[in-house]
PDB file of N, CA and C in Angstrom:
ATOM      1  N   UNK A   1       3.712   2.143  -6.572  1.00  0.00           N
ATOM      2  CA  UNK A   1       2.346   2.588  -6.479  1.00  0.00           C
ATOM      3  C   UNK A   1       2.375   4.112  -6.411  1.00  0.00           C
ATOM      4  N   UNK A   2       1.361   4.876  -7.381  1.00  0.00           N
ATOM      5  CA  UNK A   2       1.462   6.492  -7.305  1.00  0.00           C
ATOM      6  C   UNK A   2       0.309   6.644  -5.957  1.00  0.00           C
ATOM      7  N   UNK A   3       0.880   7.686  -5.236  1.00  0.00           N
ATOM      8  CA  UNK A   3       0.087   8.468  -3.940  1.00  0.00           C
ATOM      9  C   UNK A   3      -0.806   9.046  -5.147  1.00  0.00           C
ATOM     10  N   UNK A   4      -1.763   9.364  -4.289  1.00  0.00           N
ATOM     11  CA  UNK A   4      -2.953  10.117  -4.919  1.00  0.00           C
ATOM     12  C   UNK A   4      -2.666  11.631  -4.859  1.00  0.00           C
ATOM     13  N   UNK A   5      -3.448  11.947  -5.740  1.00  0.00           N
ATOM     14  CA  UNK A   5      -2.914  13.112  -6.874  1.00  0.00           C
ATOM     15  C   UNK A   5      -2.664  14.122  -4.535  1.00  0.00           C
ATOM     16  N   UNK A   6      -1.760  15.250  -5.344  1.00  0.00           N
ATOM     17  CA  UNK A   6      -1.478  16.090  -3.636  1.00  0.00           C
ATOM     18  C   UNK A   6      -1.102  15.306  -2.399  1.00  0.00           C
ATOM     19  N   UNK A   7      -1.161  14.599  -2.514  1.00  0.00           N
ATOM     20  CA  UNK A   7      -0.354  13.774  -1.206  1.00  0.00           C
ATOM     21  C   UNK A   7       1.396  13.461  -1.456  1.00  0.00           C
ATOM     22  N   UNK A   8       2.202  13.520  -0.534  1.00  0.00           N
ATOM     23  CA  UNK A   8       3.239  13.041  -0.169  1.00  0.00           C
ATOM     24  C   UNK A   8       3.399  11.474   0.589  1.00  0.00           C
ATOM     25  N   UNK A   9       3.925  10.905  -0.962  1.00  0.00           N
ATOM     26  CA  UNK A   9       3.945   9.304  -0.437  1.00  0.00           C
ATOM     27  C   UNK A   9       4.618   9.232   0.690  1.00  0.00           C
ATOM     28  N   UNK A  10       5.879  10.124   0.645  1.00  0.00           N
ATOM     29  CA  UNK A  10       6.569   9.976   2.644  1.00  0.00           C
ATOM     30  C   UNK A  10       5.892   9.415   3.675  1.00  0.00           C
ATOM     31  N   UNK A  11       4.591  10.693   3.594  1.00  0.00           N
ATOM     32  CA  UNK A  11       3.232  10.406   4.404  1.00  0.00           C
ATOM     33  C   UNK A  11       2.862   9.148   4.524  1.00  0.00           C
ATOM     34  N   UNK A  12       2.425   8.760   3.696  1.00  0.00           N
ATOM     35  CA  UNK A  12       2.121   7.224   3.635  1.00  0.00           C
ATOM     36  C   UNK A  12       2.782   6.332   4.197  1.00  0.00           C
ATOM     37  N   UNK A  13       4.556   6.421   3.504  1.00  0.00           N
ATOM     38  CA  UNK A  13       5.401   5.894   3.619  1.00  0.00           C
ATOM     39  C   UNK A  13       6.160   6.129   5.756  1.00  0.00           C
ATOM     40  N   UNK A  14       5.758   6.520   6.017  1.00  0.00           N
ATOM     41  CA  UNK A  14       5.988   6.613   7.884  1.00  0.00           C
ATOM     42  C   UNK A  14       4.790   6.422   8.495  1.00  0.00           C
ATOM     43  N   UNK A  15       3.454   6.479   7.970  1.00  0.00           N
ATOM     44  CA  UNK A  15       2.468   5.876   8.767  1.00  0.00           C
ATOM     45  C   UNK A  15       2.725   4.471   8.398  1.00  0.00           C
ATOM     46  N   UNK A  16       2.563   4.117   7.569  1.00  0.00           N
ATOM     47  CA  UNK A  16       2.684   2.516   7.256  1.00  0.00           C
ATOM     48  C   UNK A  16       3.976   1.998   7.827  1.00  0.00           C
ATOM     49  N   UNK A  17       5.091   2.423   8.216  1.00  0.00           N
ATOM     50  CA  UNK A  17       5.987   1.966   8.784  1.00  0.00           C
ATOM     51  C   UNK A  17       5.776   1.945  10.313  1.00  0.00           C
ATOM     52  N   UNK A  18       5.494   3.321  10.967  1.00  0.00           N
ATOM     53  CA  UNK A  18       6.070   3.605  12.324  1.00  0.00           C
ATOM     54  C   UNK A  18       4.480   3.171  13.293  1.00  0.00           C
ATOM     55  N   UNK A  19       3.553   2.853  12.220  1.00  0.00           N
ATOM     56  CA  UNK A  19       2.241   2.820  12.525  1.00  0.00           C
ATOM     57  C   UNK A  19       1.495   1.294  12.655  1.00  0.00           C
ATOM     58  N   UNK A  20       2.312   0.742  11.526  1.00  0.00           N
ATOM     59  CA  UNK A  20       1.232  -0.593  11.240  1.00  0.00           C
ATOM     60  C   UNK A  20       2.560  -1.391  11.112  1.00  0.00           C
ATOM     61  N   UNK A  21       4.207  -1.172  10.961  1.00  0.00           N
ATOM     62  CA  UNK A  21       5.111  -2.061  10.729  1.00  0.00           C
ATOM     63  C   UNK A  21       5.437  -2.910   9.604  1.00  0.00           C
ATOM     64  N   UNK A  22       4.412  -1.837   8.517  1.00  0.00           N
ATOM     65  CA  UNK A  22       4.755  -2.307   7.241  1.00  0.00           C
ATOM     66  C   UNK A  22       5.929  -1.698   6.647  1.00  0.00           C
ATOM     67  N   UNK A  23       6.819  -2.019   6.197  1.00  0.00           N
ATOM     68  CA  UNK A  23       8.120  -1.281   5.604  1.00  0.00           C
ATOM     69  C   UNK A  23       7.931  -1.333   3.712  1.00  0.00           C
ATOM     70  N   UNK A  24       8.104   0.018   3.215  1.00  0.00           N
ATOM     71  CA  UNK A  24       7.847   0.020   2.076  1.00  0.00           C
ATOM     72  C   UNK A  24       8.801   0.894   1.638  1.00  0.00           C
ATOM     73  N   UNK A  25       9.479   1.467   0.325  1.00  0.00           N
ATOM     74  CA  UNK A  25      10.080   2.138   0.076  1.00  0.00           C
ATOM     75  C   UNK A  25       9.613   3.261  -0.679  1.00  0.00           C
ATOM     76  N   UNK A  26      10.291   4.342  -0.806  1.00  0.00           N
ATOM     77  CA  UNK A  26       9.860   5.593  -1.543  1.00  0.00           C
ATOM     78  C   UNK A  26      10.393   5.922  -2.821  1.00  0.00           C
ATOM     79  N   UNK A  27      10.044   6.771  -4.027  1.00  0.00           N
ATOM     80  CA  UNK A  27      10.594   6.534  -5.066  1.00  0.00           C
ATOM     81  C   UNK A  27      11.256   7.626  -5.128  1.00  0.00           C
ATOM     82  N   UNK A  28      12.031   7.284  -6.495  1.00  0.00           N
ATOM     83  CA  UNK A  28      13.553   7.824  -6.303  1.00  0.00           C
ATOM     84  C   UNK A  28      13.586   8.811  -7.395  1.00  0.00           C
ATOM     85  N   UNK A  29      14.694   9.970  -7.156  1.00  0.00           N
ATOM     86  CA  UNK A  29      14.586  11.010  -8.166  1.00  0.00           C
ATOM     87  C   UNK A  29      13.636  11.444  -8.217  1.00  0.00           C
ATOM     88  N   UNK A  30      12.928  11.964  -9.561  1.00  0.00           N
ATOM     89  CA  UNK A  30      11.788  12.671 -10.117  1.00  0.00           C
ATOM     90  C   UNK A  30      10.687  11.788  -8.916  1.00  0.00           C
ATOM     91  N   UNK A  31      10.657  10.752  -9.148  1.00  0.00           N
ATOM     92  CA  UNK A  31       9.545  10.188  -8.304  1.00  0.00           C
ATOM     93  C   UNK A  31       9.383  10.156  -6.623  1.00  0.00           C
ATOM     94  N   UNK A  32      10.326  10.678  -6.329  1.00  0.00           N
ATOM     95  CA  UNK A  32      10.886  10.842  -4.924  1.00  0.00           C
ATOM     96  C   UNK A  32       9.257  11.613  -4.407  1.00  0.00           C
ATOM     97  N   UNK A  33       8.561  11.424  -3.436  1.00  0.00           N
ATOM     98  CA  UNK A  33       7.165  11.861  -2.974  1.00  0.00           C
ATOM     99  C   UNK A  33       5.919  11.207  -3.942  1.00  0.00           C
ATOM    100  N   UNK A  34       6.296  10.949  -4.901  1.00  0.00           N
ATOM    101  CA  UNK A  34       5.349  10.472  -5.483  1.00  0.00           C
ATOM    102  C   UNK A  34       4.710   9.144  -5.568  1.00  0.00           C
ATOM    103  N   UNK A  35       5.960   8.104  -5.179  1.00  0.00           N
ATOM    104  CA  UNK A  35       5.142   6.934  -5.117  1.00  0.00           C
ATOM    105  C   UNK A  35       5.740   6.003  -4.414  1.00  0.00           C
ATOM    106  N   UNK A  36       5.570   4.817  -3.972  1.00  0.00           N
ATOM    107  CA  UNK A  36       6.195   4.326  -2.759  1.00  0.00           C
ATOM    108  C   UNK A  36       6.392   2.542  -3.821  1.00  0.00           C
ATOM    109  N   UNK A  37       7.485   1.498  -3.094  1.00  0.00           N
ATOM    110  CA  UNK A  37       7.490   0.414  -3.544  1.00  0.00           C
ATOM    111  C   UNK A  37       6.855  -1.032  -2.191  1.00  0.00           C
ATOM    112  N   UNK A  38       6.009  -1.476  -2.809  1.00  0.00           N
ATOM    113  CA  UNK A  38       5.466  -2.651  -2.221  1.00  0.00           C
ATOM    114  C   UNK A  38       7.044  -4.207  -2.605  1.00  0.00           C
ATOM    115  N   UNK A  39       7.178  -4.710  -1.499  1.00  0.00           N
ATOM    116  CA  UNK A  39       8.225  -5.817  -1.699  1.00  0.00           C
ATOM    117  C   UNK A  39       9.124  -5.477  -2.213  1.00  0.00           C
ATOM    118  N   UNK A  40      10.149  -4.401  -1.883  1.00  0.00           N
ATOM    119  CA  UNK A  40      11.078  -3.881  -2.177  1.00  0.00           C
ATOM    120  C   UNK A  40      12.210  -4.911  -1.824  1.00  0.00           C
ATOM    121  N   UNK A  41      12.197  -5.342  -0.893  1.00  0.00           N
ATOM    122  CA  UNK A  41      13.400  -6.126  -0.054  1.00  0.00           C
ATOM    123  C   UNK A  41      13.064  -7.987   0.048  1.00  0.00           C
ATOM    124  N   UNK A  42      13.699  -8.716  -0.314  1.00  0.00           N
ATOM    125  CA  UNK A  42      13.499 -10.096   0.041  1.00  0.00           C
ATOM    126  C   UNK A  42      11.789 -10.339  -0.347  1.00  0.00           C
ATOM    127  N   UNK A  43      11.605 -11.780  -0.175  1.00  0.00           N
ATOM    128  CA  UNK A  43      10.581 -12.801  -0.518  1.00  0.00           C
ATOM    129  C   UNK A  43       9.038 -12.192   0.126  1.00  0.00           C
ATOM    130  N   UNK A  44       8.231 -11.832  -0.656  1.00  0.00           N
ATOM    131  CA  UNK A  44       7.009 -11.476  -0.499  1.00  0.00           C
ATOM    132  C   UNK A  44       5.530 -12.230  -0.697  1.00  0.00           C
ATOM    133  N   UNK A  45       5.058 -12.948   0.051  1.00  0.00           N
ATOM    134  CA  UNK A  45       3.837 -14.072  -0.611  1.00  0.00           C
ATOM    135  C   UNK A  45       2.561 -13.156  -0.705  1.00  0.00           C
ATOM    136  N   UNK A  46       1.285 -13.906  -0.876  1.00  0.00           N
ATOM    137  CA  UNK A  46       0.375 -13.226  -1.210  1.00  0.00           C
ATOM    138  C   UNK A  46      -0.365 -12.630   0.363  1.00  0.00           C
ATOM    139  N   UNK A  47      -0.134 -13.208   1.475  1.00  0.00           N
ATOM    140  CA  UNK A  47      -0.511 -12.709   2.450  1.00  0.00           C
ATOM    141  C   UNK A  47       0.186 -11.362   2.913  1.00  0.00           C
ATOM    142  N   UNK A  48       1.428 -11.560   2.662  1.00  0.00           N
ATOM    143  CA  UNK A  48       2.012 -10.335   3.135  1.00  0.00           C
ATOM    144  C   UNK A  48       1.635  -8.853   2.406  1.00  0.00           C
ATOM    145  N   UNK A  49       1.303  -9.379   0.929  1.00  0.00           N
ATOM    146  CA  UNK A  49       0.793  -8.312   0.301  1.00  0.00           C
ATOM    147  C   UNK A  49      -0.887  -7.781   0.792  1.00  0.00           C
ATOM    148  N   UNK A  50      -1.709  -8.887   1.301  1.00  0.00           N
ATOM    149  CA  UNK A  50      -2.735  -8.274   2.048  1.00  0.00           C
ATOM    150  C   UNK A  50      -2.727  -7.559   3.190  1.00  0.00           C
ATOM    151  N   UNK A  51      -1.572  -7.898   4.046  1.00  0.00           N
ATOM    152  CA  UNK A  51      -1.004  -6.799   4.782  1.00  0.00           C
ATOM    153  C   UNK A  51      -0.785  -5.446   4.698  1.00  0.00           C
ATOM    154  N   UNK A  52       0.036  -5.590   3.428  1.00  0.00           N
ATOM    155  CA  UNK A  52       0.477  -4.061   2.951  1.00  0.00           C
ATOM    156  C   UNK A  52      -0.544  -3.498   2.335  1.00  0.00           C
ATOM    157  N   UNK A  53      -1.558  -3.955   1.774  1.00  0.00           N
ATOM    158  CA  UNK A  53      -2.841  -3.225   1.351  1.00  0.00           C
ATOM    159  C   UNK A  53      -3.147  -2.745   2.473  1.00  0.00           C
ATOM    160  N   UNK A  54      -3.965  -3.873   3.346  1.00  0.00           N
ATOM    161  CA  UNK A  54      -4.830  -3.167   4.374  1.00  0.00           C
ATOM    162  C   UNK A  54      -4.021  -2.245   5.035  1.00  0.00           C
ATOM    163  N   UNK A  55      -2.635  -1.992   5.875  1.00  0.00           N
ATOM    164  CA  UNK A  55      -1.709  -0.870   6.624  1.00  0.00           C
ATOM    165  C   UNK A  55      -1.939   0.092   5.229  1.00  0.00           C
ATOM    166  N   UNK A  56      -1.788   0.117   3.830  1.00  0.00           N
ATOM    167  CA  UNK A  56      -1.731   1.398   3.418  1.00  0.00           C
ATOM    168  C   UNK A  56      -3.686   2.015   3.148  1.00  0.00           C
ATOM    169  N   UNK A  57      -4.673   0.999   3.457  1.00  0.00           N
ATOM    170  CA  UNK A  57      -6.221   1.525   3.262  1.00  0.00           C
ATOM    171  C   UNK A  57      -5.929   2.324   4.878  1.00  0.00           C
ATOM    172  N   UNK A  58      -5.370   1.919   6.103  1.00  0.00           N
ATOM    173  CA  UNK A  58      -5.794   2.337   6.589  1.00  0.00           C
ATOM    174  C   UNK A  58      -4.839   3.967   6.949  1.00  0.00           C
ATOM    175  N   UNK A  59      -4.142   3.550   6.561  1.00  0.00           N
ATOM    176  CA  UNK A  59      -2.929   4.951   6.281  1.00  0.00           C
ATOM    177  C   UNK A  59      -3.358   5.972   4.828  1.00  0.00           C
ATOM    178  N   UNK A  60      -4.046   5.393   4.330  1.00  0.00           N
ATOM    179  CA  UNK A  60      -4.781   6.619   3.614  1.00  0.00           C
ATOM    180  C   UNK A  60      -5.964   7.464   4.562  1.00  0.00           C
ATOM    181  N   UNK A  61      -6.573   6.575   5.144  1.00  0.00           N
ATOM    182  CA  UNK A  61      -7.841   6.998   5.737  1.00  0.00           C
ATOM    183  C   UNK A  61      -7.504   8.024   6.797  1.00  0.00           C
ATOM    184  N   UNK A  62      -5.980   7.648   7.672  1.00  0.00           N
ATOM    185  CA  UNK A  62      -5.275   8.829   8.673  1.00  0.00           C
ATOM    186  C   UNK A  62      -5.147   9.596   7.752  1.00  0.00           C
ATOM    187  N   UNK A  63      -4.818   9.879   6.902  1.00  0.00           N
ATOM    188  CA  UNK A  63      -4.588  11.111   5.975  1.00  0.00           C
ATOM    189  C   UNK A  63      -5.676  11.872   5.667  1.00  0.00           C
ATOM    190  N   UNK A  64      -7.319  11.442   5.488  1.00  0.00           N
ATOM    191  CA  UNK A  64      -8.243  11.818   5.128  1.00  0.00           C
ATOM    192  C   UNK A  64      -8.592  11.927   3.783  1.00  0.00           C
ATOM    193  N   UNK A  65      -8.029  10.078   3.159  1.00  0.00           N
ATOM    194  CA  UNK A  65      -8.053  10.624   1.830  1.00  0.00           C
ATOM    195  C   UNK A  65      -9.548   9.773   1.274  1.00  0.00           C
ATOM    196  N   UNK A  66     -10.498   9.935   1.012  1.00  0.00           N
ATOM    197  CA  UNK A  66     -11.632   9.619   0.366  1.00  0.00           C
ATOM    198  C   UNK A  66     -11.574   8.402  -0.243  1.00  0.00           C
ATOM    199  N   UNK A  67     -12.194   7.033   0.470  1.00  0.00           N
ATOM    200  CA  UNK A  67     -12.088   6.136  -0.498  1.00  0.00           C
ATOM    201  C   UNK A  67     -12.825   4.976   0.178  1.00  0.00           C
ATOM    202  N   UNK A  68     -13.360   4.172  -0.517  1.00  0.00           N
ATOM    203  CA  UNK A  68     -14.509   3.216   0.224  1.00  0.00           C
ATOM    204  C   UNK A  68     -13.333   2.123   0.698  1.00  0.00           C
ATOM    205  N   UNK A  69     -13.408   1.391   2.492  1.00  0.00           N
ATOM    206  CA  UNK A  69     -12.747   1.241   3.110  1.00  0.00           C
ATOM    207  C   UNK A  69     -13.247  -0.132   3.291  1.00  0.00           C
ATOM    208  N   UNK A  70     -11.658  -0.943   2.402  1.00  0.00           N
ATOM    209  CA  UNK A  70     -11.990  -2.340   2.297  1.00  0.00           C
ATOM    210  C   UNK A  70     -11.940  -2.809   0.910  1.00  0.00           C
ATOM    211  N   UNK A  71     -12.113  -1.904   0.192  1.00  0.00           N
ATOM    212  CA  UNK A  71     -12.119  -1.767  -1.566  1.00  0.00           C
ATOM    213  C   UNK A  71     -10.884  -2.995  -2.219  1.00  0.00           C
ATOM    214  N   UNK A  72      -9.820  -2.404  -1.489  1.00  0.00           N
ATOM    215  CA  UNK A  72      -8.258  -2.910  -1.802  1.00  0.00           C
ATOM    216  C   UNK A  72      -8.056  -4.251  -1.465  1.00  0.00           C
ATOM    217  N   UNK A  73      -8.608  -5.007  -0.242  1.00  0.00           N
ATOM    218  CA  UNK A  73      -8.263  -5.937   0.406  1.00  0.00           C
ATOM    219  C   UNK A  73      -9.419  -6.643  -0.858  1.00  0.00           C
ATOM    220  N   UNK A  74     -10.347  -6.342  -0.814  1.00  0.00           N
ATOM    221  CA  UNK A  74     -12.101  -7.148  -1.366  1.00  0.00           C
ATOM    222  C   UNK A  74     -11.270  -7.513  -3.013  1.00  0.00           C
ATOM    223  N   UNK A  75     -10.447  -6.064  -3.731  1.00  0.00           N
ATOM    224  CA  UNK A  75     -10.294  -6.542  -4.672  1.00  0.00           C
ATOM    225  C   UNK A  75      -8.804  -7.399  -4.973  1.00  0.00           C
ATOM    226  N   UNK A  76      -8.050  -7.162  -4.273  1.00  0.00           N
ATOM    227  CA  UNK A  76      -6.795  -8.162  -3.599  1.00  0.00           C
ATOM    228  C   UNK A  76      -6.886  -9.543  -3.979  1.00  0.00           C
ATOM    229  N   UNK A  77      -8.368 -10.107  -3.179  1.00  0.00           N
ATOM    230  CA  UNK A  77      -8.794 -10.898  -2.767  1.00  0.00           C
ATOM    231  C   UNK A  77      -9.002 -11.846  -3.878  1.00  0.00           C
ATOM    232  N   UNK A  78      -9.890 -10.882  -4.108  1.00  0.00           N
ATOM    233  CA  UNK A  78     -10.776 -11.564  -5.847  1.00  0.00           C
ATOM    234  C   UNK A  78      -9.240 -11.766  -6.594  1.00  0.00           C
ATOM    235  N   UNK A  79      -8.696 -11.167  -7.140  1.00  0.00           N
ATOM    236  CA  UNK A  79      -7.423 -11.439  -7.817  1.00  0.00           C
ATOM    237  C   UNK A  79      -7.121 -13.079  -7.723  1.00  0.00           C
ATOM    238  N   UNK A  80      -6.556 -12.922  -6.109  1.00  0.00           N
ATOM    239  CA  UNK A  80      -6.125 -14.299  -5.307  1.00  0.00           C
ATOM    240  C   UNK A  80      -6.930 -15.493  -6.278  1.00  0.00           C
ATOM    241  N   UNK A  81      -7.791 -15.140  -5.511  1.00  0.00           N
ATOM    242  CA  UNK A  81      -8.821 -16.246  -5.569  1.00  0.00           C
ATOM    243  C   UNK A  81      -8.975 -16.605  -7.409  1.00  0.00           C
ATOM    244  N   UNK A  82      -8.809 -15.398  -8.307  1.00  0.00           N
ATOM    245  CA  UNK A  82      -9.336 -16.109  -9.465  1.00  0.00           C
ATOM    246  C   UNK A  82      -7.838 -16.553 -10.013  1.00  0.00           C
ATOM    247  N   UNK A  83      -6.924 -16.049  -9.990  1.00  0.00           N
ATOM    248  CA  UNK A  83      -5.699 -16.893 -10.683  1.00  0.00           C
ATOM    249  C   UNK A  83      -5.190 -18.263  -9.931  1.00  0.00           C
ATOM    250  N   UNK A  84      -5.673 -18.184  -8.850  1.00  0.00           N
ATOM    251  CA  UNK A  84      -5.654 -19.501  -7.868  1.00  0.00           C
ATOM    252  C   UNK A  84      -6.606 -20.957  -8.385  1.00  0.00           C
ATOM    253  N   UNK A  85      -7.476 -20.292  -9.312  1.00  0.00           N
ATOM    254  CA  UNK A  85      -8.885 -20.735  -9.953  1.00  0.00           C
ATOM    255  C   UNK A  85      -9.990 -21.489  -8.475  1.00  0.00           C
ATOM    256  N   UNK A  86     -10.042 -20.453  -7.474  1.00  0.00           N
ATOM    257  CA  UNK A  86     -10.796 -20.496  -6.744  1.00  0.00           C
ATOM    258  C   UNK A  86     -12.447 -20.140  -7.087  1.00  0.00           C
TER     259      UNK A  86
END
């Protein structure tokens, strides 16, 4: 996932860890600050990924980064729900 334009995914990447206990990884080389990995390590279901949304909506928002709050999870959701054929 790319951090938004001027941010340091690090940032992201230690609030969402030391903050909410989501563990995510950072990218490598050239991409190193720029973007972070969701389910980097072992078996990931669809809940855990609503996890890692909501710890990174709300680890943007510590940052002060502009963005309607809930957006991620609402559209998460919908995803779920339509390939599920809910």
């Amino acid at each position: 996932v790319r951090a938004p334009e001027g941010m340091n995914a690090g940032d992201l990447i230690r609030i969402m860890n030391q903050r909410y206990g989501v563990i995510v990884a950072g990218g490598q080389d050239d991409l190193k600050g720029k973007i972070f990995r969701i389910g980097h390590v072992g078996y990931y279901d669809y809940f855990d990924l609503l996890v890692s949304i909501s710890a990174l909506e709300m680890a943007l928002a510590e940052l002060g980064y502009p963005f309607e709050n809930g957006a991620g999870m609402a559209a998460a959701q919908g995803a779920y729900m339509e390939a599920s054929g809910l």
